[in-house]
PDB file of N, CA and C in Angstrom:
ATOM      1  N   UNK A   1       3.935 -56.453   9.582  1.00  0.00           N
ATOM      2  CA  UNK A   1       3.772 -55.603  10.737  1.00  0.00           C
ATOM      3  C   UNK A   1       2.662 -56.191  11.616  1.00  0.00           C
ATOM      4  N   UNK A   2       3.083 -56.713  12.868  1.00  0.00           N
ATOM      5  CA  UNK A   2       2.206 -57.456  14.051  1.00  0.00           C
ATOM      6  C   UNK A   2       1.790 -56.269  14.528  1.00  0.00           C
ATOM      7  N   UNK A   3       0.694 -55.536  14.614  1.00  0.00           N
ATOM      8  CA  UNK A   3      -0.067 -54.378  15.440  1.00  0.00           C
ATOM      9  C   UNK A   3      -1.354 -54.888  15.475  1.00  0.00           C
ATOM     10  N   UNK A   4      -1.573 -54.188  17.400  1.00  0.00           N
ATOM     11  CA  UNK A   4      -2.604 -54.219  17.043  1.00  0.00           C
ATOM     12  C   UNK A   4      -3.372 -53.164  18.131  1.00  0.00           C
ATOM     13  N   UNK A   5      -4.158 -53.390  19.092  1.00  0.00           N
ATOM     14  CA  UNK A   5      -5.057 -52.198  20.171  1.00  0.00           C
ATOM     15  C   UNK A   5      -5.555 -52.830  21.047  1.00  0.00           C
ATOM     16  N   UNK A   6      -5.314 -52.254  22.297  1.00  0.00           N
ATOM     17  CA  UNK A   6      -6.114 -53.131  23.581  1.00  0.00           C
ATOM     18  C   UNK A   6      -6.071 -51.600  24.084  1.00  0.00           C
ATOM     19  N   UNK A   7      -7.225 -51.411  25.704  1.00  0.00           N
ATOM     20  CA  UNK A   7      -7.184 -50.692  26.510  1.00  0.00           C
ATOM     21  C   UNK A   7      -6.295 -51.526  27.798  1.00  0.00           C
ATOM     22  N   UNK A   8      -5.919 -49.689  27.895  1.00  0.00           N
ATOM     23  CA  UNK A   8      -4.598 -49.772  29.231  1.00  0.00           C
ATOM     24  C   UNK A   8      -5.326 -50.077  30.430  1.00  0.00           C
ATOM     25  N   UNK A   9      -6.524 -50.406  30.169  1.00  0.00           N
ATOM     26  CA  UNK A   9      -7.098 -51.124  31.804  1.00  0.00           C
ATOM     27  C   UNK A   9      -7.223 -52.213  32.041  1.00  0.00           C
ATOM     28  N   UNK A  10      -6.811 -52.892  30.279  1.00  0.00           N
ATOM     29  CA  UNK A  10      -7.119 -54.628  30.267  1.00  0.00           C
ATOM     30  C   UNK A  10      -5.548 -55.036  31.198  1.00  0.00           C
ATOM     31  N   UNK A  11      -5.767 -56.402  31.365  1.00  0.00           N
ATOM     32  CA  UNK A  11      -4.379 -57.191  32.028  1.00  0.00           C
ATOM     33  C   UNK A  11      -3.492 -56.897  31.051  1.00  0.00           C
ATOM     34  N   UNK A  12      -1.842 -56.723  31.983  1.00  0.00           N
ATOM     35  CA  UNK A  12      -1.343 -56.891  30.795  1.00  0.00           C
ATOM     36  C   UNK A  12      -1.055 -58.447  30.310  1.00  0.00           C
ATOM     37  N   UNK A  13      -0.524 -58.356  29.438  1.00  0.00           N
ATOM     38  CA  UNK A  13      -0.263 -59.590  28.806  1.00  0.00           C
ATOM     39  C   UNK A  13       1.453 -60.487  27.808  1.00  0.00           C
ATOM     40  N   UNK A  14       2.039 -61.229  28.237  1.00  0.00           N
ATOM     41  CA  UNK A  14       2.949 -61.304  27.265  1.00  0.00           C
ATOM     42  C   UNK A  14       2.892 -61.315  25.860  1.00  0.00           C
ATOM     43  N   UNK A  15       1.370 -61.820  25.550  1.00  0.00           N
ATOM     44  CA  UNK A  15       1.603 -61.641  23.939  1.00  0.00           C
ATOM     45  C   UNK A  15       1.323 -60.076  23.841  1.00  0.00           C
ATOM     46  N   UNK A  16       1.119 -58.984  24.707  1.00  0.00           N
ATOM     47  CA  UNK A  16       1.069 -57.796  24.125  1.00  0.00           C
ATOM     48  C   UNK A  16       2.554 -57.345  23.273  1.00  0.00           C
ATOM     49  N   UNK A  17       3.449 -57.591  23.878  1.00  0.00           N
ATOM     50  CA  UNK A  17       4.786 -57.731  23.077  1.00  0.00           C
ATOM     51  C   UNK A  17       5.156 -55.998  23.315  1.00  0.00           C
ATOM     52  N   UNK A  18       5.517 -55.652  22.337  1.00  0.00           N
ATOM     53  CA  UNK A  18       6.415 -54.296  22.964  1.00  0.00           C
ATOM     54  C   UNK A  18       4.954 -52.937  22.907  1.00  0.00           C
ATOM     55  N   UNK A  19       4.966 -52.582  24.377  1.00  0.00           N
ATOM     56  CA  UNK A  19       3.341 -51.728  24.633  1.00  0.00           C
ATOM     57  C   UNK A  19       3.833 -50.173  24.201  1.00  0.00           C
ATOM     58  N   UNK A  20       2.582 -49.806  23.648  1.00  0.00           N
ATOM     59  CA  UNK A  20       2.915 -48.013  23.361  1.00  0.00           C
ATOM     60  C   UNK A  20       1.878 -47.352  23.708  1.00  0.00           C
ATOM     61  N   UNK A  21       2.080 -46.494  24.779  1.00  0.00           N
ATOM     62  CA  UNK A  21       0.225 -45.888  25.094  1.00  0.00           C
ATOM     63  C   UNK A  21       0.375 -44.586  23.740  1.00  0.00           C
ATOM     64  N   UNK A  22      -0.663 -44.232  22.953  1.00  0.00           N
ATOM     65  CA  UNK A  22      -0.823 -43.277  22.278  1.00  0.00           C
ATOM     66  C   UNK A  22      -1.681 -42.638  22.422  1.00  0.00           C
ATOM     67  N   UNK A  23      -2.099 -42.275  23.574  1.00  0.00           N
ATOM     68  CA  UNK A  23      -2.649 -40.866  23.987  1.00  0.00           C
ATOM     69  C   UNK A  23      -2.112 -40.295  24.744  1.00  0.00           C
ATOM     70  N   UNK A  24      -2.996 -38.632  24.144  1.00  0.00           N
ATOM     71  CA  UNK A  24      -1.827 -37.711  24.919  1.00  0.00           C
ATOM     72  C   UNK A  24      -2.227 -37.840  25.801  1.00  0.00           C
ATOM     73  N   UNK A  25      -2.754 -37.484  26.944  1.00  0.00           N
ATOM     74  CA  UNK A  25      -3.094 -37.507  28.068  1.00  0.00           C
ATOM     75  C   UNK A  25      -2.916 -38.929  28.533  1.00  0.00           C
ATOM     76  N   UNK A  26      -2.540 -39.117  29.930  1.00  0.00           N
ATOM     77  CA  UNK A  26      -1.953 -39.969  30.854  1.00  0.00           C
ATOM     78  C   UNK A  26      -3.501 -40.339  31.230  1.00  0.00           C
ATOM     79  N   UNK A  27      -3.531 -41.856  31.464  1.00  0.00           N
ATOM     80  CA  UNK A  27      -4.734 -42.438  31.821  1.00  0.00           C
ATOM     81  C   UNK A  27      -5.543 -42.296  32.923  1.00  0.00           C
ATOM     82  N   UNK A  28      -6.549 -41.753  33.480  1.00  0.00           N
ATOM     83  CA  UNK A  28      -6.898 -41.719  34.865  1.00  0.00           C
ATOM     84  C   UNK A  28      -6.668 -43.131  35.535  1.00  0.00           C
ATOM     85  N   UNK A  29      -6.379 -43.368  36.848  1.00  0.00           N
ATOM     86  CA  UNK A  29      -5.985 -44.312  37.800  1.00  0.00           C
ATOM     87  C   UNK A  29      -5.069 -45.222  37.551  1.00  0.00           C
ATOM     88  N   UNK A  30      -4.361 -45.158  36.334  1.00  0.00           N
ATOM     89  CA  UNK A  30      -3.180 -46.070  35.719  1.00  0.00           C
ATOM     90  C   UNK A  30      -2.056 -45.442  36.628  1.00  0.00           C
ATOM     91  N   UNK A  31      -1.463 -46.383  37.347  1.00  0.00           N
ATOM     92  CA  UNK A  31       0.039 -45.642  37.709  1.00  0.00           C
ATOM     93  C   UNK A  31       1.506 -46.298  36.801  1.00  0.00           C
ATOM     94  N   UNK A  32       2.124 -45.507  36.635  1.00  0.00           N
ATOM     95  CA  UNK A  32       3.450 -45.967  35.855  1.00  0.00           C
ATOM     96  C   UNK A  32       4.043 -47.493  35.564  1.00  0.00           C
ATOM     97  N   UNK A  33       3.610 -47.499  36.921  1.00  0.00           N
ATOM     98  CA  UNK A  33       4.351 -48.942  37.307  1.00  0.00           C
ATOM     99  C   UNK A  33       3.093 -49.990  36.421  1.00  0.00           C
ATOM    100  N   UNK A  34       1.962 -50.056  36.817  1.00  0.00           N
ATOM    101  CA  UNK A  34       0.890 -50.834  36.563  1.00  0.00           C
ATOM    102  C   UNK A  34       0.697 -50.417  34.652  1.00  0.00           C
ATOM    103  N   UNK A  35       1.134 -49.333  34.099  1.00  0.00           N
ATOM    104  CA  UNK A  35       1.122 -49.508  32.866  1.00  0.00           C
ATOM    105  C   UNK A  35       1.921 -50.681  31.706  1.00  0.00           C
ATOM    106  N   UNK A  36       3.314 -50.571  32.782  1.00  0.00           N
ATOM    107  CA  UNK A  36       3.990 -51.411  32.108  1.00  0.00           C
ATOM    108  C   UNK A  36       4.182 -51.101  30.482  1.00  0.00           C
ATOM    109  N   UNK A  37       4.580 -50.025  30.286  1.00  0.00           N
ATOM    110  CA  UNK A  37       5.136 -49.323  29.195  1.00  0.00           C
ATOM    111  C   UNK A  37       6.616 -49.780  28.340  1.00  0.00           C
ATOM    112  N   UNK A  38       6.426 -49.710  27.277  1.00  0.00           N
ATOM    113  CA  UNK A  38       8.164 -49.626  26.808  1.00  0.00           C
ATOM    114  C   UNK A  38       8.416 -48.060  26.231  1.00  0.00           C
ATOM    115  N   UNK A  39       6.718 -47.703  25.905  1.00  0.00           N
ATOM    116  CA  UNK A  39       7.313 -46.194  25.138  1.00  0.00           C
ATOM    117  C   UNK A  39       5.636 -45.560  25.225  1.00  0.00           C
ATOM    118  N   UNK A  40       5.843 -44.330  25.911  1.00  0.00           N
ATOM    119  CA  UNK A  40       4.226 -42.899  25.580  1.00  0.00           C
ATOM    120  C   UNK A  40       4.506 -42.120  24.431  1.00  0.00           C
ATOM    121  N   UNK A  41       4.146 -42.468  23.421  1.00  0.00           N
ATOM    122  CA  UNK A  41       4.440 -41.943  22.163  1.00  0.00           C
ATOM    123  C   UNK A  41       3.016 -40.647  22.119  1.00  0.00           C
ATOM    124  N   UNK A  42       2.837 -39.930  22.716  1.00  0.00           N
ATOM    125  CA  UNK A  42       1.829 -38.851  22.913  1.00  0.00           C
ATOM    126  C   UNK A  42       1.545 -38.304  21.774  1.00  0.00           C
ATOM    127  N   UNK A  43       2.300 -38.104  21.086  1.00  0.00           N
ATOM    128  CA  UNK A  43       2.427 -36.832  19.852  1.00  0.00           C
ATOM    129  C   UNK A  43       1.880 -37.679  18.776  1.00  0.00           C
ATOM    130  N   UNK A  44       2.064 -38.904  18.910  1.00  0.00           N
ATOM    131  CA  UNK A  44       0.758 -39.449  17.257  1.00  0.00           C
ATOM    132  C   UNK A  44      -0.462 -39.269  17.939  1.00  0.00           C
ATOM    133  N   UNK A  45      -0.764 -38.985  18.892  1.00  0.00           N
ATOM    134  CA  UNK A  45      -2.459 -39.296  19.251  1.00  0.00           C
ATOM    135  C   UNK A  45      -3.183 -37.774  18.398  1.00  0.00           C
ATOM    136  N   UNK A  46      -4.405 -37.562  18.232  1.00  0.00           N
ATOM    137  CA  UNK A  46      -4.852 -36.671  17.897  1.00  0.00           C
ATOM    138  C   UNK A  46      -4.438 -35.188  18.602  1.00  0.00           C
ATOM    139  N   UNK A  47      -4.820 -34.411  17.562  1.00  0.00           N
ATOM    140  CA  UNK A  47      -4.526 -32.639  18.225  1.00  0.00           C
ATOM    141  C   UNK A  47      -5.545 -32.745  19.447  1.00  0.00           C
ATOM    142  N   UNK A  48      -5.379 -31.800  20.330  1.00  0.00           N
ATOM    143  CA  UNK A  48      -6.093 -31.627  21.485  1.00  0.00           C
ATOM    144  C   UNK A  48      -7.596 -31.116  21.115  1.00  0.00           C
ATOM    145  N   UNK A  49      -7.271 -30.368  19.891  1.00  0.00           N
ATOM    146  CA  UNK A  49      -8.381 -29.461  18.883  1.00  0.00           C
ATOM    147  C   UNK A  49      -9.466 -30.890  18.584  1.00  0.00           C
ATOM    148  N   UNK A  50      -8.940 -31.437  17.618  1.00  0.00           N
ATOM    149  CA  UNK A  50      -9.212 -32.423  17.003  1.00  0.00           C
ATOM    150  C   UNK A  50      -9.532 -33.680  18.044  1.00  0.00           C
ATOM    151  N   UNK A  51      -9.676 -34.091  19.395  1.00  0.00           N
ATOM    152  CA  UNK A  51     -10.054 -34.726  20.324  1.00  0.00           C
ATOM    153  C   UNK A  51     -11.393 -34.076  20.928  1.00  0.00           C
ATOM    154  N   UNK A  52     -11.192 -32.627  21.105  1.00  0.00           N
ATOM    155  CA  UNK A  52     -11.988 -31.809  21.564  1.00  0.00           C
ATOM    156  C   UNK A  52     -13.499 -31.874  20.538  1.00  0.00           C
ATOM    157  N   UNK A  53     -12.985 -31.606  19.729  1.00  0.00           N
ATOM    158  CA  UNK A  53     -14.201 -31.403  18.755  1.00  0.00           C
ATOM    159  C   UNK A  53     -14.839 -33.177  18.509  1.00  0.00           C
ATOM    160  N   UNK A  54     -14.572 -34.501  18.382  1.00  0.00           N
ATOM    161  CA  UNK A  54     -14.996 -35.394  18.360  1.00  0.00           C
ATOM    162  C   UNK A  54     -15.272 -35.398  19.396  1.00  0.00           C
ATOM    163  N   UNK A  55     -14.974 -35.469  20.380  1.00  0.00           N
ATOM    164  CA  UNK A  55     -15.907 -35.983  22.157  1.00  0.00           C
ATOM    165  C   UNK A  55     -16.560 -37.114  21.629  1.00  0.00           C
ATOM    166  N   UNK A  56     -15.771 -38.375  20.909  1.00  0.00           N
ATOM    167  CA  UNK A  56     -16.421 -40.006  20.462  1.00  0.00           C
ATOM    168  C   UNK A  56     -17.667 -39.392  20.238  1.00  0.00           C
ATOM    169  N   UNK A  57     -18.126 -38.837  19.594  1.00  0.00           N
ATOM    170  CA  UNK A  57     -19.246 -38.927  19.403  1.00  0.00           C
ATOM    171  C   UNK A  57     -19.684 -39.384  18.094  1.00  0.00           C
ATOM    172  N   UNK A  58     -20.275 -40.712  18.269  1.00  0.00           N
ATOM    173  CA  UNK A  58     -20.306 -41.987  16.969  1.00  0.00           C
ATOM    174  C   UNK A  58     -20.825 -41.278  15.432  1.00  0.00           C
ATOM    175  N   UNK A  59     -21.374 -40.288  15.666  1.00  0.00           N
ATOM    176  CA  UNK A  59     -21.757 -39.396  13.948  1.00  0.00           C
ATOM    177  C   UNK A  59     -20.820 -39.034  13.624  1.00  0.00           C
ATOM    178  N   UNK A  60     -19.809 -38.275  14.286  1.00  0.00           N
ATOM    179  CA  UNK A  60     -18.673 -37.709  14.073  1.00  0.00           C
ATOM    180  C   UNK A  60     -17.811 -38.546  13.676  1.00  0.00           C
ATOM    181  N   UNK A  61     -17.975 -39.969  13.946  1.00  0.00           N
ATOM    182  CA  UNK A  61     -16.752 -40.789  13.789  1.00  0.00           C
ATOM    183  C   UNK A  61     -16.084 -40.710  12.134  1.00  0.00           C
ATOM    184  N   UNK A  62     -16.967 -40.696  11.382  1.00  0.00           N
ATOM    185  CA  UNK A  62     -16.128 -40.893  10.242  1.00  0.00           C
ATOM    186  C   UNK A  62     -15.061 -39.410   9.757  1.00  0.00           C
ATOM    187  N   UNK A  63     -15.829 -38.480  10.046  1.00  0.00           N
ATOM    188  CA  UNK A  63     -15.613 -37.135   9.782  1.00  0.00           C
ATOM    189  C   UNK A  63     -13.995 -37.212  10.704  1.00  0.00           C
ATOM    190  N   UNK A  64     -14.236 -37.607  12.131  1.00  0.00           N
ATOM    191  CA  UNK A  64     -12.718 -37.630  12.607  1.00  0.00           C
ATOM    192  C   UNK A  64     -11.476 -38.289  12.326  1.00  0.00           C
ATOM    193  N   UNK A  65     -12.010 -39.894  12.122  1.00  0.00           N
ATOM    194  CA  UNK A  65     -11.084 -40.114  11.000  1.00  0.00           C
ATOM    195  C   UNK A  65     -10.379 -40.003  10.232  1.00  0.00           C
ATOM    196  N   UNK A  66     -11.206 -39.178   8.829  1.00  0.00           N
ATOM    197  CA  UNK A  66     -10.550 -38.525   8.094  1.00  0.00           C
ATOM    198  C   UNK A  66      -9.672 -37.568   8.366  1.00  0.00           C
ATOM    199  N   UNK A  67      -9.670 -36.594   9.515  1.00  0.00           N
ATOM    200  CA  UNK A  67      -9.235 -35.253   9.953  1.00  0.00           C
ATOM    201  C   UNK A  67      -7.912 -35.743  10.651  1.00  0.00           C
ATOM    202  N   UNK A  68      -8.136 -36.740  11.194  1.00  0.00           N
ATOM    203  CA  UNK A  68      -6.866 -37.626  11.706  1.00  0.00           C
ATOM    204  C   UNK A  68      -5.955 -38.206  10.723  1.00  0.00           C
ATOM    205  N   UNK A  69      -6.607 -38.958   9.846  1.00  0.00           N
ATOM    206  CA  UNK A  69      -5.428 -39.519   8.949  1.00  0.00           C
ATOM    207  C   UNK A  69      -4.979 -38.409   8.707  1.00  0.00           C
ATOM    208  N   UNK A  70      -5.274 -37.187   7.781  1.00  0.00           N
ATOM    209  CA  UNK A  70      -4.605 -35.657   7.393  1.00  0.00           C
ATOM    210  C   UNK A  70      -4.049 -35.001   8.837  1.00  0.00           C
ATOM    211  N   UNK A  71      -3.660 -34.987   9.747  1.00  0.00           N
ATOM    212  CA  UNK A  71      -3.221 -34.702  10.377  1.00  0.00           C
ATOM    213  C   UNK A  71      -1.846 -36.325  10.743  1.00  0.00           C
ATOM    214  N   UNK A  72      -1.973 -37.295  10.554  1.00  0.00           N
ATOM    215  CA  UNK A  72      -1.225 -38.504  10.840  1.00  0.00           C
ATOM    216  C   UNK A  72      -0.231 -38.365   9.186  1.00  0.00           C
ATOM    217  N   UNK A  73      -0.563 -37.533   8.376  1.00  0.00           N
ATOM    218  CA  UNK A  73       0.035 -37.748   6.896  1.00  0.00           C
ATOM    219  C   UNK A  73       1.208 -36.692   7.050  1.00  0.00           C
ATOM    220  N   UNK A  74       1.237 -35.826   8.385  1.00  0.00           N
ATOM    221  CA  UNK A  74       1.978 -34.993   8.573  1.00  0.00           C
ATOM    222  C   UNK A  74       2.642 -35.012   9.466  1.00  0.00           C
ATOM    223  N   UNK A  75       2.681 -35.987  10.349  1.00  0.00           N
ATOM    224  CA  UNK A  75       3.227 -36.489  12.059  1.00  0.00           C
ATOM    225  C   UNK A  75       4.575 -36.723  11.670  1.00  0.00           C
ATOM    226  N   UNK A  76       5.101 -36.545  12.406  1.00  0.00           N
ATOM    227  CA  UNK A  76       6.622 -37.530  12.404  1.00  0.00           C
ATOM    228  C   UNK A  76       6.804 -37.988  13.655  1.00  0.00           C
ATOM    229  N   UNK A  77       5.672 -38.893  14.493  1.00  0.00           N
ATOM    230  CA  UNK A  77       5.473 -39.621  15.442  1.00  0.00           C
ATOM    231  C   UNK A  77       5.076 -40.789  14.524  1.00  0.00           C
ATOM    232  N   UNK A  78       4.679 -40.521  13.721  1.00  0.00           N
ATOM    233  CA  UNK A  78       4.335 -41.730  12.124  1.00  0.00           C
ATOM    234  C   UNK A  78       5.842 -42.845  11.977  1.00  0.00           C
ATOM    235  N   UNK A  79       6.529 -42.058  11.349  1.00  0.00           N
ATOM    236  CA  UNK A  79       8.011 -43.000  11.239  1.00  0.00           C
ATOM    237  C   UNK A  79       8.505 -43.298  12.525  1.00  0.00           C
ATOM    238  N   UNK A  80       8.184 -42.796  13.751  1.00  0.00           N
ATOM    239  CA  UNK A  80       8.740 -43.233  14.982  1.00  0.00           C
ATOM    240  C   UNK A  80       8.114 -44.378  14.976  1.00  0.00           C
ATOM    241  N   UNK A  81       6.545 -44.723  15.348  1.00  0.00           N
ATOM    242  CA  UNK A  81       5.843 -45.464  14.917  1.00  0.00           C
ATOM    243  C   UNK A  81       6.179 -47.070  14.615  1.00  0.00           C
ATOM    244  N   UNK A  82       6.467 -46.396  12.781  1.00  0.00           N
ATOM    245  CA  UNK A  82       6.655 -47.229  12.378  1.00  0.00           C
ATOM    246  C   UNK A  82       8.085 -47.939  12.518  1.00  0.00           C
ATOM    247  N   UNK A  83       8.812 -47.056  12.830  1.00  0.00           N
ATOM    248  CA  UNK A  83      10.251 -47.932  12.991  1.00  0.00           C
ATOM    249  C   UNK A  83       9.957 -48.842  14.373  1.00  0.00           C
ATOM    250  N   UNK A  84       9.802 -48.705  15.329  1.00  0.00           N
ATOM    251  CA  UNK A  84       9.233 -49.269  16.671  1.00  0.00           C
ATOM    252  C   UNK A  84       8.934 -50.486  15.991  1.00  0.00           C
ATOM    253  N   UNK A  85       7.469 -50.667  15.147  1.00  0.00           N
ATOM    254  CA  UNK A  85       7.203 -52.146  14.372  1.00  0.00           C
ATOM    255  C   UNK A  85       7.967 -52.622  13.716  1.00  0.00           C
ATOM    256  N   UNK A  86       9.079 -52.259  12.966  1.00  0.00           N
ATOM    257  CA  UNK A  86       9.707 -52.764  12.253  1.00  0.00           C
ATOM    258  C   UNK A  86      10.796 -53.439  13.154  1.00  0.00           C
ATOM    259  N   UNK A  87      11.211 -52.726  14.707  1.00  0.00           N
ATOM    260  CA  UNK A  87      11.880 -53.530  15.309  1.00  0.00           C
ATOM    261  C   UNK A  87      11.457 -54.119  16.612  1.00  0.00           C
ATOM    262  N   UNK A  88      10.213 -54.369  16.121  1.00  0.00           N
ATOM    263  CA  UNK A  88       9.651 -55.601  17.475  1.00  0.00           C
ATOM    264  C   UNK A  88       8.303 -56.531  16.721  1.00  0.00           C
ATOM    265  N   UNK A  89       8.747 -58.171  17.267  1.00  0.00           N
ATOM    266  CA  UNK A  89       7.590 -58.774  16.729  1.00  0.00           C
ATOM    267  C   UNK A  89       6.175 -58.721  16.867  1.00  0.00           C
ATOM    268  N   UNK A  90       5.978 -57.973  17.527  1.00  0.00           N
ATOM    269  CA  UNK A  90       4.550 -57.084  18.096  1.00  0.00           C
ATOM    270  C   UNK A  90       4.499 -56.389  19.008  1.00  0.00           C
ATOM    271  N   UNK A  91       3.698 -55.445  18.679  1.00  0.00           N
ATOM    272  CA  UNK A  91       3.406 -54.095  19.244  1.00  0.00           C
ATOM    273  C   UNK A  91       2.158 -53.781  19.098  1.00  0.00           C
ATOM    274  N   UNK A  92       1.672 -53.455  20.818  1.00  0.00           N
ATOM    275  CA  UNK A  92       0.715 -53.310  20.616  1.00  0.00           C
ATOM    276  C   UNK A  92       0.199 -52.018  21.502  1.00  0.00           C
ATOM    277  N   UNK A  93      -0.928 -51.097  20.347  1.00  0.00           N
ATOM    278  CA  UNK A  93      -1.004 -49.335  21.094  1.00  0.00           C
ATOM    279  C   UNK A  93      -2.163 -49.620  22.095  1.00  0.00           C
ATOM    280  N   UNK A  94      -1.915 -48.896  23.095  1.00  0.00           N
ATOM    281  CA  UNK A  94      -2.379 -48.947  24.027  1.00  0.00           C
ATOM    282  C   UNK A  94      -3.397 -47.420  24.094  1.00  0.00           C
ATOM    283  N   UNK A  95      -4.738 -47.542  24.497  1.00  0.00           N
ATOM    284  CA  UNK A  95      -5.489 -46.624  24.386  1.00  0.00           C
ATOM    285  C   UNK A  95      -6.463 -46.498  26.209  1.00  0.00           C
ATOM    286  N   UNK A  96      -7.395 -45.059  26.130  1.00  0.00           N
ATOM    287  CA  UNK A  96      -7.932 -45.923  27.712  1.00  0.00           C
ATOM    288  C   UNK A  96      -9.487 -45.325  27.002  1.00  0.00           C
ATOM    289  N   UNK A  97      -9.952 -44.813  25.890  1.00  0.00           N
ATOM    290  CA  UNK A  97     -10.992 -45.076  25.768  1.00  0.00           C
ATOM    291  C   UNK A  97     -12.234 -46.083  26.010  1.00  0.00           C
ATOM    292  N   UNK A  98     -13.828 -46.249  26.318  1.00  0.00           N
ATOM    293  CA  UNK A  98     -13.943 -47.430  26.369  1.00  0.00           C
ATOM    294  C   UNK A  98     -14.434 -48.488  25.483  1.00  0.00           C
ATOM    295  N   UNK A  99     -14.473 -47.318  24.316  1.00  0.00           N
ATOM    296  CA  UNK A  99     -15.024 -48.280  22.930  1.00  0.00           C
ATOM    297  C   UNK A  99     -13.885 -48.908  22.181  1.00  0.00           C
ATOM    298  N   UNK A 100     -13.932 -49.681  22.459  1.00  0.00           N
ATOM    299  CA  UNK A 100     -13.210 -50.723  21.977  1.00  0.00           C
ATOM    300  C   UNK A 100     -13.211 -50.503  19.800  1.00  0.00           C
ATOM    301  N   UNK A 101     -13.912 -50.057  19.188  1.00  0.00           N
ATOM    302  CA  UNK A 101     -14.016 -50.015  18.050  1.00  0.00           C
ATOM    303  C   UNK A 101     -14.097 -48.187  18.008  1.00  0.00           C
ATOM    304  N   UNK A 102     -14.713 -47.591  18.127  1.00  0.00           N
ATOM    305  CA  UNK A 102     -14.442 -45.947  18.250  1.00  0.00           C
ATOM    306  C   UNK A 102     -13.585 -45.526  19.196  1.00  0.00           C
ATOM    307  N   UNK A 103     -12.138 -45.198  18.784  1.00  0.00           N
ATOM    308  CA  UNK A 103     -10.967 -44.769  19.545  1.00  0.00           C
ATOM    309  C   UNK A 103     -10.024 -44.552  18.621  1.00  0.00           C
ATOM    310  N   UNK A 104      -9.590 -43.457  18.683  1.00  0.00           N
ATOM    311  CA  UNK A 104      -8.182 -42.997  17.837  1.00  0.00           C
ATOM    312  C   UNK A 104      -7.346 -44.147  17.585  1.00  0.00           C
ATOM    313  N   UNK A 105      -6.800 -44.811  18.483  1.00  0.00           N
ATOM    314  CA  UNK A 105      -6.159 -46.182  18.503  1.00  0.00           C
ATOM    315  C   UNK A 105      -6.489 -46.947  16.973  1.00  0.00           C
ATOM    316  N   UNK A 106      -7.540 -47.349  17.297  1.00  0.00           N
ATOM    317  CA  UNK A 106      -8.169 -47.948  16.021  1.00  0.00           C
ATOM    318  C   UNK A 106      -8.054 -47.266  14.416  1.00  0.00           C
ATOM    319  N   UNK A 107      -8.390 -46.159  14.720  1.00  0.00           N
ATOM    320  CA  UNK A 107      -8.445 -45.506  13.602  1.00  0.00           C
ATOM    321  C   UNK A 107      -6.505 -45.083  13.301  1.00  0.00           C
ATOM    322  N   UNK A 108      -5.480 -44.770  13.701  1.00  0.00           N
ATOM    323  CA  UNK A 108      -4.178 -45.164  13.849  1.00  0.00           C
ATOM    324  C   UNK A 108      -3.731 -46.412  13.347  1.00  0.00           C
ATOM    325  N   UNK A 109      -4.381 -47.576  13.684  1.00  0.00           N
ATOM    326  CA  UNK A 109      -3.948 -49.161  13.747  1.00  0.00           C
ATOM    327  C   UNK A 109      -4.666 -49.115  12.187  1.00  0.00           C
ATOM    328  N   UNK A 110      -5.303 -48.578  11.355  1.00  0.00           N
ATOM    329  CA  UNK A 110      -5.947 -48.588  10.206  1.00  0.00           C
ATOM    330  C   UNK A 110      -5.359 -48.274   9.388  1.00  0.00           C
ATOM    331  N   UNK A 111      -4.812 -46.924   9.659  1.00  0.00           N
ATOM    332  CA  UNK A 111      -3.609 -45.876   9.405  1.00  0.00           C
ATOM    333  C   UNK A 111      -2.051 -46.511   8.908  1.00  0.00           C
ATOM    334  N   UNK A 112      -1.689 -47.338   9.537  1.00  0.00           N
ATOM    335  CA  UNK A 112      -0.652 -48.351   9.649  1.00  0.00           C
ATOM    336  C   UNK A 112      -0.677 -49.125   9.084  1.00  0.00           C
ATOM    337  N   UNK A 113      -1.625 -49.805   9.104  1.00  0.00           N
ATOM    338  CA  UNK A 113      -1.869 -51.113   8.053  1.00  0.00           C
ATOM    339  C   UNK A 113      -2.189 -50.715   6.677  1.00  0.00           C
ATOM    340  N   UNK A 114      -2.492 -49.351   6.787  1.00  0.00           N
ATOM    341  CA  UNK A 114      -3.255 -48.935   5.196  1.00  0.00           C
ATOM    342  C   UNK A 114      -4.573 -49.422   4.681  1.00  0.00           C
ATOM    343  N   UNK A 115      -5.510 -49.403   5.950  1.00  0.00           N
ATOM    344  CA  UNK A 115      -7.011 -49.951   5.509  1.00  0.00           C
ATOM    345  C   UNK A 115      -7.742 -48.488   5.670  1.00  0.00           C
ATOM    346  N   UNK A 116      -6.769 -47.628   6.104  1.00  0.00           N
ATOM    347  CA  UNK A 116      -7.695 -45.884   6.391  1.00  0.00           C
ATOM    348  C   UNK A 116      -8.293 -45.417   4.860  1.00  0.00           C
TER     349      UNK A 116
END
């Protein structure tokens, strides 16, 4: 499984390979066209609850994590997911946070690989 995470503000790119934004919410100043999407898979991103209550806030990070994988152990945006990777040579989730290492994305892409 080729996965991996960039933000939807970087260029896009051909090696991004088949793009999935996974947040719910639509990116500020991204327009449709300039996303260059194959699929908004909204419903794996965190509960609105569970976004709300982390506000990235880096203490919290591990605590959300966890609350995410248990909430991702119950998704069935999970096997959507994963079938998507299974039929493209890379895929890569698209996030618009700006931490590049603290972002649901990441913690998802962990999730997937089985390093959560």
């Amino acid at each position: 499984m080729d996965v991996t995470t960039k933000r939807i503000y970087s260029p896009v790119s051909p090696d991004d390979g088949y793009r999935v934004l996974v947040d719910r919410l639509w990116p500020r100043g991204v327009s449709k066209a300039a996303a260059n999407l194959d699929l908004w898979l909204r419903d794996v991103a965190p509960s609105t609850e569970l976004r709300t209550w982390w506000d990235h806030d880096p203490g919290k990070q591990a605590e959300f994590a966890a609350r995410y994988d248990a909430e991702l152990d119950h998704n069935p945006a999970v096997d959507e997911l994963r079938q998507v990777a299974r039929e493209h040579p890379r895929v890569t989730l698209l996030y618009a946070a700006r931490d590049p290492h603290m972002n649901h994305a990441q913690v998802l892409l962990d999730y997937l690989t089985g390093e959560a």
